[in-house]
C-alpha atoms as a PDB file:
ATOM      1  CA  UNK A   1      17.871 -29.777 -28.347  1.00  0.00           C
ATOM      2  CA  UNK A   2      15.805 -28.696 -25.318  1.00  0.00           C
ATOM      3  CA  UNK A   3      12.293 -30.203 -24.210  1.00  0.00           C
ATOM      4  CA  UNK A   4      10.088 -27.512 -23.735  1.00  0.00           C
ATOM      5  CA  UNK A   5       6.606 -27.985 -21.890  1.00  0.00           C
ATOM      6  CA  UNK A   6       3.659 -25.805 -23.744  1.00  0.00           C
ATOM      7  CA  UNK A   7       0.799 -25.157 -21.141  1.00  0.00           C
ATOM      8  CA  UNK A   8      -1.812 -23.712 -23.194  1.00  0.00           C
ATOM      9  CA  UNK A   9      -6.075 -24.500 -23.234  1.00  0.00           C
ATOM     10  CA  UNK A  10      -6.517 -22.909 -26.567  1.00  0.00           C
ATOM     11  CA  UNK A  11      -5.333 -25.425 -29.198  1.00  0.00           C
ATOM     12  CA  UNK A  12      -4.424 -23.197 -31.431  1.00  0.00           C
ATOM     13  CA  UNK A  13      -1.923 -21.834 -29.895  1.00  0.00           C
ATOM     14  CA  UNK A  14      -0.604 -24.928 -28.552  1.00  0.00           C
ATOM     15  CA  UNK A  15      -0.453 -26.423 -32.379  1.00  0.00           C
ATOM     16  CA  UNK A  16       1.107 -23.197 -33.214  1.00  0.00           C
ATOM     17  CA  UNK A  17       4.250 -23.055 -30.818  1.00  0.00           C
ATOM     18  CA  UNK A  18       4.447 -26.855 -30.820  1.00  0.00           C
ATOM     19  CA  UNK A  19       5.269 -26.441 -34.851  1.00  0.00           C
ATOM     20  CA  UNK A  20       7.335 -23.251 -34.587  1.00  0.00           C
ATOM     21  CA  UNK A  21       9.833 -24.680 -31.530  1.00  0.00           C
ATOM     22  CA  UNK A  22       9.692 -27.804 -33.247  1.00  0.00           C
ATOM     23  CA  UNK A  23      10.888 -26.700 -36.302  1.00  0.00           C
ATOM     24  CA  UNK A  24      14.001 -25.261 -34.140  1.00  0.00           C
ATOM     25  CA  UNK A  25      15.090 -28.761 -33.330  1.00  0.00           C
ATOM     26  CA  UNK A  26      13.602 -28.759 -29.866  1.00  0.00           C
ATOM     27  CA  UNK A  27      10.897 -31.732 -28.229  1.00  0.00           C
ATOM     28  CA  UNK A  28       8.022 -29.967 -27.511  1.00  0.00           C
ATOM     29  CA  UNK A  29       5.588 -31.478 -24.751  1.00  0.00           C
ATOM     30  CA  UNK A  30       2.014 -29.886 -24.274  1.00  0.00           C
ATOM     31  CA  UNK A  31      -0.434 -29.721 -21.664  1.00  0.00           C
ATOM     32  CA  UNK A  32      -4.096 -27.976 -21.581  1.00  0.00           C
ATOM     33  CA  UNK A  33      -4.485 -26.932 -18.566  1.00  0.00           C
ATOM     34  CA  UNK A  34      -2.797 -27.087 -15.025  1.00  0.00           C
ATOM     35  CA  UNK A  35      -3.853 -30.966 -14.266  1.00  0.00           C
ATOM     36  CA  UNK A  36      -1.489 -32.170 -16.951  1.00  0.00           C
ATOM     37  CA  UNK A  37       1.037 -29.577 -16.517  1.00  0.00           C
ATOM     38  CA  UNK A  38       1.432 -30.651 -12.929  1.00  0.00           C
ATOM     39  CA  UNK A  39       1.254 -34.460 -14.372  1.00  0.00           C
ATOM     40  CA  UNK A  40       4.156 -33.947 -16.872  1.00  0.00           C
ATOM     41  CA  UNK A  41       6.693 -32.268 -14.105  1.00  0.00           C
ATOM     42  CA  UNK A  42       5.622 -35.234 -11.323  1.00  0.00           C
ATOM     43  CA  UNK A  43       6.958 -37.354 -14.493  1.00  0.00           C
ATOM     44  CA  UNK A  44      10.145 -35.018 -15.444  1.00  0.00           C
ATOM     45  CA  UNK A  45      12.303 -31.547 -15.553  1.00  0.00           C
ATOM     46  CA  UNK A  46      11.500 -29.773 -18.777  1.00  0.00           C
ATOM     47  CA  UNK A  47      14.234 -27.348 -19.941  1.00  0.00           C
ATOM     48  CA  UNK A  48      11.699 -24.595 -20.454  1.00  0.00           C
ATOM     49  CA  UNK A  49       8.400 -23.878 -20.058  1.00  0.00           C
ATOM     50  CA  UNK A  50       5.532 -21.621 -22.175  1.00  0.00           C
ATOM     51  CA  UNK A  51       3.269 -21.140 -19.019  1.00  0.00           C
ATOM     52  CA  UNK A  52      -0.334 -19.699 -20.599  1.00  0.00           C
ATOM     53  CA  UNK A  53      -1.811 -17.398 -17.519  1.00  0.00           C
ATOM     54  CA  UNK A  54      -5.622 -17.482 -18.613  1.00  0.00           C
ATOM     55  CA  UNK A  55      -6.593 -21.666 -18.280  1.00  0.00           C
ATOM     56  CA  UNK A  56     -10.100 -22.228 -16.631  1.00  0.00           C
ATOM     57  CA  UNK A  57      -9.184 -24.905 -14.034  1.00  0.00           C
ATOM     58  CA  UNK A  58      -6.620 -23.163 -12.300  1.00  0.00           C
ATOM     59  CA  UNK A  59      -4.919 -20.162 -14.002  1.00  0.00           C
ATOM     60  CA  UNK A  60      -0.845 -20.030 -14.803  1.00  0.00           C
ATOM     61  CA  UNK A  61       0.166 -18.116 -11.450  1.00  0.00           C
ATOM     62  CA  UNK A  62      -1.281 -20.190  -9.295  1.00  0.00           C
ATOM     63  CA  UNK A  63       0.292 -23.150 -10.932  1.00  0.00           C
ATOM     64  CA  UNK A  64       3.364 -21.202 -10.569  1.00  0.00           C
ATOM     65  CA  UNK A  65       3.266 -20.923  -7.215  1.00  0.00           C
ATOM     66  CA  UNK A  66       2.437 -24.807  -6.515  1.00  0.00           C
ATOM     67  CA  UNK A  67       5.743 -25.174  -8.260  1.00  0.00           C
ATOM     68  CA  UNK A  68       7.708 -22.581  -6.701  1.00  0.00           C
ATOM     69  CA  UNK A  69       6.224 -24.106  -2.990  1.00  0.00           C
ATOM     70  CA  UNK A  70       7.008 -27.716  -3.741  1.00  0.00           C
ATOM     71  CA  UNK A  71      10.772 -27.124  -5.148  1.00  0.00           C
ATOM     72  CA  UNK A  72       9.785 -27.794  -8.241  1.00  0.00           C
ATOM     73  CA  UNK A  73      10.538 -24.338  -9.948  1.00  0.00           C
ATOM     74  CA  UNK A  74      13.827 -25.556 -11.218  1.00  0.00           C
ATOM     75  CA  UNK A  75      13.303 -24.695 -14.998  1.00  0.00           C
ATOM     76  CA  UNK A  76      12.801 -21.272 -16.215  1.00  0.00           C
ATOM     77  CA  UNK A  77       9.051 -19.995 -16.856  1.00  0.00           C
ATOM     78  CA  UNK A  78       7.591 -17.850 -19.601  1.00  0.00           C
ATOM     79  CA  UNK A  79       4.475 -16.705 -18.931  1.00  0.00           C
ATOM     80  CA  UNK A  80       1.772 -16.111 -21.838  1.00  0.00           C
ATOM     81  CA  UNK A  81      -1.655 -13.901 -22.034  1.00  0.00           C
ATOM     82  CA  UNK A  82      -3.489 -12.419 -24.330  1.00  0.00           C
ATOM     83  CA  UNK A  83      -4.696  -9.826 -20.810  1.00  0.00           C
ATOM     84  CA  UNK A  84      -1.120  -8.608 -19.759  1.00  0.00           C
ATOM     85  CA  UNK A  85      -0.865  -5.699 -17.824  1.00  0.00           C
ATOM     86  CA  UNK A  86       2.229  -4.153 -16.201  1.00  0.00           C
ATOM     87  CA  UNK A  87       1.313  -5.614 -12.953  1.00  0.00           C
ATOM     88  CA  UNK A  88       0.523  -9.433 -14.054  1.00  0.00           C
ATOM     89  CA  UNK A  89       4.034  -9.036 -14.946  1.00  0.00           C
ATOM     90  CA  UNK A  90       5.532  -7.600 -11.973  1.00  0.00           C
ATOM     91  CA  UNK A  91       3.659 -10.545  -9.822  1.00  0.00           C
ATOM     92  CA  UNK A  92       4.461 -13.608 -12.175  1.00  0.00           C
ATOM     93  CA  UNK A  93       8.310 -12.899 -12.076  1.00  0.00           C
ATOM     94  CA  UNK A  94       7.698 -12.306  -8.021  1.00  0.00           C
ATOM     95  CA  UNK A  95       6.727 -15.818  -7.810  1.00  0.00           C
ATOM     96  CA  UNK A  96       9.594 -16.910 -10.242  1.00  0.00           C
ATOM     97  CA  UNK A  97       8.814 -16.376 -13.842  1.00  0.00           C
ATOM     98  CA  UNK A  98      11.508 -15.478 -16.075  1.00  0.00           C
ATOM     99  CA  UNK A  99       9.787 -13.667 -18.368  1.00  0.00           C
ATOM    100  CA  UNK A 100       6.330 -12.659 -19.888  1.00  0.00           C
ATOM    101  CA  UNK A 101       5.304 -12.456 -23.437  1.00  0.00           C
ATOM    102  CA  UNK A 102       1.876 -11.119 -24.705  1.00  0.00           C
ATOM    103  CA  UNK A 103      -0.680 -12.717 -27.013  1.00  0.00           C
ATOM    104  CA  UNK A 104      -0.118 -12.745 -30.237  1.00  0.00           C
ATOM    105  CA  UNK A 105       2.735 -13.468 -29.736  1.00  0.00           C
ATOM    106  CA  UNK A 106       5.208 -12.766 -33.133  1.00  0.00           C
ATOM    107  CA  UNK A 107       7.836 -15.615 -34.279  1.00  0.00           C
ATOM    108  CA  UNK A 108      10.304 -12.937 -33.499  1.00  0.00           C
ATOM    109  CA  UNK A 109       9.584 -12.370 -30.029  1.00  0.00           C
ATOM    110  CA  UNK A 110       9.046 -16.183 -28.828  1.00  0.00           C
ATOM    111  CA  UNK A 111      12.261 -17.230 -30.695  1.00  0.00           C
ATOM    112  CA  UNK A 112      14.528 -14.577 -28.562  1.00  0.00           C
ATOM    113  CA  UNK A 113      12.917 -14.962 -25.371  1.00  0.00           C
ATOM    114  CA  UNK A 114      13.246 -19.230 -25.408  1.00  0.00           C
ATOM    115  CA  UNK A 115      16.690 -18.243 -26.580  1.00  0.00           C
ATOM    116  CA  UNK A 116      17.286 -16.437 -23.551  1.00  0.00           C
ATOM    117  CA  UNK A 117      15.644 -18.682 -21.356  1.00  0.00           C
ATOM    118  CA  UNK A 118      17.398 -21.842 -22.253  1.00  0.00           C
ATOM    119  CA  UNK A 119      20.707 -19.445 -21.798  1.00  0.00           C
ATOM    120  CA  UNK A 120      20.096 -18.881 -18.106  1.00  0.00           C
ATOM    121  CA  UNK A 121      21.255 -21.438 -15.624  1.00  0.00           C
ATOM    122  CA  UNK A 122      19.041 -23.465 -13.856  1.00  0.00           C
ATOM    123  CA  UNK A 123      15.734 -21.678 -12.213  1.00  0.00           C
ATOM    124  CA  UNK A 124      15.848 -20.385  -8.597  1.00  0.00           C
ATOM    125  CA  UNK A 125      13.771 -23.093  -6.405  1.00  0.00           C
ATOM    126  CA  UNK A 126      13.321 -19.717  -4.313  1.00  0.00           C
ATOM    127  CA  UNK A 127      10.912 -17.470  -5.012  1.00  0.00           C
ATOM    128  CA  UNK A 128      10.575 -15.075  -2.033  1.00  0.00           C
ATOM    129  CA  UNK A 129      11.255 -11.534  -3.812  1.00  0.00           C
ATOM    130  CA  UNK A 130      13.116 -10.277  -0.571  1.00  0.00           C
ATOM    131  CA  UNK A 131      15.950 -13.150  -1.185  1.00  0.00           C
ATOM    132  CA  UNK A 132      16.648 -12.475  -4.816  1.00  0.00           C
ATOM    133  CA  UNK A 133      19.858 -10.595  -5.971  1.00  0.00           C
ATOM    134  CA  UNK A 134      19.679  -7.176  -6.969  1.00  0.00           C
ATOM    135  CA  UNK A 135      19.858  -8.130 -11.180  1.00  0.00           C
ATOM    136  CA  UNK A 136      16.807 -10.273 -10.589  1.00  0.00           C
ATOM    137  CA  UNK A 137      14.707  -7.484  -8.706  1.00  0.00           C
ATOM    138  CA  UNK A 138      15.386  -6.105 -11.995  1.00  0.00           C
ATOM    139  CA  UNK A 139      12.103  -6.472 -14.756  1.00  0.00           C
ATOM    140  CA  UNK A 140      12.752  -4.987 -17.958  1.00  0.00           C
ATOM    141  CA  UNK A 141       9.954  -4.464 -20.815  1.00  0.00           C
ATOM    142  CA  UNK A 142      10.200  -4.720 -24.125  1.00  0.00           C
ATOM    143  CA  UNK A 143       7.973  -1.539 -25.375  1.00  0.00           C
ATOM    144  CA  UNK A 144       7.441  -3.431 -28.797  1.00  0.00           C
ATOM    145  CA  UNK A 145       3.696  -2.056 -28.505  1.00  0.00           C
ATOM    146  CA  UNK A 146       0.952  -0.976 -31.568  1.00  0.00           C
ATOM    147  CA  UNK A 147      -2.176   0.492 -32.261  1.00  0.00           C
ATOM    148  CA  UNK A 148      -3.158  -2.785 -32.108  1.00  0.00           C
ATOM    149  CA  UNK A 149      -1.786  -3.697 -28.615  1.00  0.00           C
ATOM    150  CA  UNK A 150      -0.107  -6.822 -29.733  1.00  0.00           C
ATOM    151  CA  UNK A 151       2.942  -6.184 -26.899  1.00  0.00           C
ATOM    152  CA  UNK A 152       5.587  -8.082 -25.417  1.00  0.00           C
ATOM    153  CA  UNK A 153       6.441  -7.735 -21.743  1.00  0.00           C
ATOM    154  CA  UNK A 154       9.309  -9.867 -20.536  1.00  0.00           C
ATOM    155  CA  UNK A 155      12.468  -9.258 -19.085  1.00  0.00           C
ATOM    156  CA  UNK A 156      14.178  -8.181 -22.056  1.00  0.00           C
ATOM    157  CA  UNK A 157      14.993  -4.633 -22.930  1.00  0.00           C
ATOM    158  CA  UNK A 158      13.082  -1.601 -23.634  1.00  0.00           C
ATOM    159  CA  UNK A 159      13.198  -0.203 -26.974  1.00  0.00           C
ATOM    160  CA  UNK A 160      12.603   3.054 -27.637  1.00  0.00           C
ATOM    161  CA  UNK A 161      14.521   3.599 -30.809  1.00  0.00           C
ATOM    162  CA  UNK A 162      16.922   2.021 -32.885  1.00  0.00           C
ATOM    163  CA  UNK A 163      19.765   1.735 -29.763  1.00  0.00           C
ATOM    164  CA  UNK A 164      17.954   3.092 -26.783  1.00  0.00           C
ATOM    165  CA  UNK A 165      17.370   0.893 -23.657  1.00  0.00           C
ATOM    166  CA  UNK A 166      15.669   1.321 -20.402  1.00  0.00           C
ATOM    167  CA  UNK A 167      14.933  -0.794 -17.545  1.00  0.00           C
ATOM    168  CA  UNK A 168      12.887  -1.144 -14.442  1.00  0.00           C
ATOM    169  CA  UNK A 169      13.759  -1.318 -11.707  1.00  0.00           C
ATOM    170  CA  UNK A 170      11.174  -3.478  -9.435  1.00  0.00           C
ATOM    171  CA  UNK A 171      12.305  -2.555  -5.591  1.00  0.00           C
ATOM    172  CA  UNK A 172      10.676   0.858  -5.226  1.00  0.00           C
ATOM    173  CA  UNK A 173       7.046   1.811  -4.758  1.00  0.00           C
ATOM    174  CA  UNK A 174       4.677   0.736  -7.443  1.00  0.00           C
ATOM    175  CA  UNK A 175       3.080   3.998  -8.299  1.00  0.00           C
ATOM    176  CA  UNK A 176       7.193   5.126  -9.085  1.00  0.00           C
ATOM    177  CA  UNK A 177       7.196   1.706 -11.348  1.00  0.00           C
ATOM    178  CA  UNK A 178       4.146   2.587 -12.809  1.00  0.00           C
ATOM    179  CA  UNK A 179       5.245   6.155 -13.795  1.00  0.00           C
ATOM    180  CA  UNK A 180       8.163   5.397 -15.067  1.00  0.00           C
ATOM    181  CA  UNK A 181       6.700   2.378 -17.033  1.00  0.00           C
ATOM    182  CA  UNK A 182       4.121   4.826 -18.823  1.00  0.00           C
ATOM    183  CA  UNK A 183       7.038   7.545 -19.003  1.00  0.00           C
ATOM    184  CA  UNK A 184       8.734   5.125 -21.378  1.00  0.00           C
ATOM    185  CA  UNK A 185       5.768   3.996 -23.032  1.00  0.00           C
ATOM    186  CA  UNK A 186       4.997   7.860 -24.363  1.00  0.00           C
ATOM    187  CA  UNK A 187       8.595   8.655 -24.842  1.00  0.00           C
ATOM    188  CA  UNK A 188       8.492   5.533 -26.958  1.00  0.00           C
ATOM    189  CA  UNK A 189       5.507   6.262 -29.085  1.00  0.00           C
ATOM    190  CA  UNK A 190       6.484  10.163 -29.394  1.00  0.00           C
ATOM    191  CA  UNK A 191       9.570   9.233 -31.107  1.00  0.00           C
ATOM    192  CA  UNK A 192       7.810   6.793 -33.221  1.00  0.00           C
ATOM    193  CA  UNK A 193       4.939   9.355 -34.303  1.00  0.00           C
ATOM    194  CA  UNK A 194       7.684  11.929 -35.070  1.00  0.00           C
ATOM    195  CA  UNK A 195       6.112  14.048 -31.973  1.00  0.00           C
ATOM    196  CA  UNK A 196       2.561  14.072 -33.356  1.00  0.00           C
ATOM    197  CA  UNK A 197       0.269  14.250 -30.125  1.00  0.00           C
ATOM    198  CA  UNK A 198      -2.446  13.771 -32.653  1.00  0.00           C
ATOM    199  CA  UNK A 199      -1.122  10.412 -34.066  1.00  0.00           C
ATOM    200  CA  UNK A 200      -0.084   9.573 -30.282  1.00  0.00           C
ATOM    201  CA  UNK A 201      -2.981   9.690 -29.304  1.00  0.00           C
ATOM    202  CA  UNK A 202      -4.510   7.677 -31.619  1.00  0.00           C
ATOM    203  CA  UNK A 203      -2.633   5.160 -30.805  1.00  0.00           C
ATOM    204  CA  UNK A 204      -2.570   5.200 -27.248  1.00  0.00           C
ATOM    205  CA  UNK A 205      -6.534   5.368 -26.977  1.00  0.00           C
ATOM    206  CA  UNK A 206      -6.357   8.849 -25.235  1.00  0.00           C
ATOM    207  CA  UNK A 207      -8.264  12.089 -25.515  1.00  0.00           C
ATOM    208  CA  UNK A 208      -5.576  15.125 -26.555  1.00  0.00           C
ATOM    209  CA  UNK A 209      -5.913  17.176 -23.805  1.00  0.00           C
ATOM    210  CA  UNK A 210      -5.585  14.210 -21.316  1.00  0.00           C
ATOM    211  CA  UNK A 211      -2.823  12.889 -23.072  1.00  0.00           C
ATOM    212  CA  UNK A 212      -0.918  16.626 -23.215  1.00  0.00           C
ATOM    213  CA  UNK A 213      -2.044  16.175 -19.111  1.00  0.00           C
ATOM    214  CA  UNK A 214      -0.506  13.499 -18.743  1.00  0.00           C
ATOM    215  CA  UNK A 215       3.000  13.983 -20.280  1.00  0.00           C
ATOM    216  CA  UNK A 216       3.255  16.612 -18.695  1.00  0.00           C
ATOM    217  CA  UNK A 217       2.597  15.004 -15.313  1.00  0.00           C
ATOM    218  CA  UNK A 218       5.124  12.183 -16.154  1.00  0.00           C
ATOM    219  CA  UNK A 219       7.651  15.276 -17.425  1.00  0.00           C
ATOM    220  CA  UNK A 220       8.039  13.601 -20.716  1.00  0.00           C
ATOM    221  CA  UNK A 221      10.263  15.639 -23.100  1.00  0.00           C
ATOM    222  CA  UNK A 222       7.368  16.738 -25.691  1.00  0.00           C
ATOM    223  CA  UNK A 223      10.324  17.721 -27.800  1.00  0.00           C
ATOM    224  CA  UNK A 224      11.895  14.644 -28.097  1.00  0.00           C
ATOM    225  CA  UNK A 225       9.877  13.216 -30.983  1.00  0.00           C
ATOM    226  CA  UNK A 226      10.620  15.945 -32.736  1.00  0.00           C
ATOM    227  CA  UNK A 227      14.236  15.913 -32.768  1.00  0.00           C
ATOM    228  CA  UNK A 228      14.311  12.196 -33.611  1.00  0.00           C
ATOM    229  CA  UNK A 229      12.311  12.230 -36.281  1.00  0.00           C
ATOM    230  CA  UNK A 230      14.523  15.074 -37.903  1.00  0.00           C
ATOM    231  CA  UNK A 231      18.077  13.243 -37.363  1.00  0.00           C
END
C-alpha cells in the first residue's frame, strides 16, 4: 500500500481519485491548493503524488519547483490539467515531473500511470535538465486523443495502432519536437479514420485544405490510413 498525496482545488476531482486509489488499497492524502501541499511534505514523504497544474494560489509548476529547489522532490510527480499542451508537458518533466495526465482523466489511464510511478525508484532531488541521463531526456506521449480532446500526455508510450510505439525525444530543438509530435498525432488519427481526410479533419478541428497543407509539410504518409484500415 502506497500513500499518495492528491493536490487538487476542484473537489470533485479530489473525491473522485481519493475513492478510485482508495479502492486499490492505497492511503490517499489530499490537499487544495499549494499551502497544504507544501504543509503535508514539511510533515512527511508521500510515495506518489497527483500534482493538479491549474490551483489559484500558486499553480502546480511552481510548487514543483519549490520542491525540486529545497530537496524535497524525492517522490515521483504526476502532473494533472484539464489545459495540457505539448509544451506544459515538456516544462513540468524539466523541473522533475514524472509524468502528465490530462483532464478527464479515464480510470484506465490514472491506474497505469500510478502503477508506473510507484515502480520507479525514488525521484531525482535534481532537476537541472542538462544533468539528467539520456532515458530521462526522453518524454514519450500517449496519443490516446478524441474528438473530444480528452488526452493523456505522460511519459508512457505513443499509440498509434494496436502495437505501434513512438517516442520523443526531448534534447533537440523544439520546433523538431513539435513536428514530430503533430507528425504522430496525424499519422495516429489517419490510421484511425481509415485515411478519411474528411473524418480527420473533423476531428482534428482543421479546415481540409489546411489539413492536406499540413501533412504534407510534416511528410506524413497520406497512404498509410489506407493500408491499415484494409489489413
Amino acid at each position: 500500500m502506497a500513500t499518495i498525496l492528491v493536490v487538487d482545488d476542484e473537489l470533485g476531482i479530489r473525491a473522485l481519485l481519493s475513492e478510485i486509489l482508495t479502492d486499490e488499497g492505497h492511503s490517499v492524502e489530499l490537499a487544495e491548493n499549494a499551502a497544504q501541499a507544501r504543509a503535508f511534505r514539511e510533515r512527511e514523504r508521500p510515495d506518489l503524488v497527483l500534482l493538479d497544474i491549474w490551483m489559484p494560489d500558486v499553480d502546480g509548476i511552481t510548487l514543483l519547483k519549490e520542491w525540486g529547489a529545497a530537496a524535497q522532490l524525492t517522490m515521483p510527480v504526476i502532473m494533472m490539467s484539464g489545459h495540457g499542451t505539448i509544451d506544459t508537458a515538456v516544462e513540468a518533466t524539466k523541473y522533475g515531473a514524472m509524468a502528465f495526465l490530462e483532464k478527464p482523466i479515464t480510470l484506465q489511464k490514472l491506474l497505469r500511470a500510478v502503477e508506473q510511478g510507484l515502480a520507479k525508484p525514488t525521484a531525482r532531488t535534481v532537476v537541472a535538465p542538462a544533468l539528467r541521463s539520456p532515458s530521462e531526456r526522453e518524454l514519450t506521449v500517449e496519443a490516446a486523443m478524441t474528438g473530444n480532446s480528452s488526452a493523456v500526455v505522460a511519459m508512457m508510450p505513443l499509440s498509434l495502432g494496436p502495437q505501434a510505439e513512438q517516442s520523443f525525444e526531448l534534447d533537440r530543438p523544439l520546433r523538431e519536437a513539435r513536428d514530430a509530435f503533430e507528425k504522430a498525432y496525424f499519422e495516429f488519427h489517419l490510421a484511425r479514420e481509415n485515411g478519411s481526410m474528411t473524418r480527420v479533419a473533423e476531428k482534428t478541428g482543421l479546415e481540409r485544405t489546411h489539413l492536406y497543407r499540413k501533412l504534407k509539410q510534416l511528410g506524413v504518409d497520406l497512404t498509410r490510413g489506407k493500408r491499415a484500415g484494409g489489413n
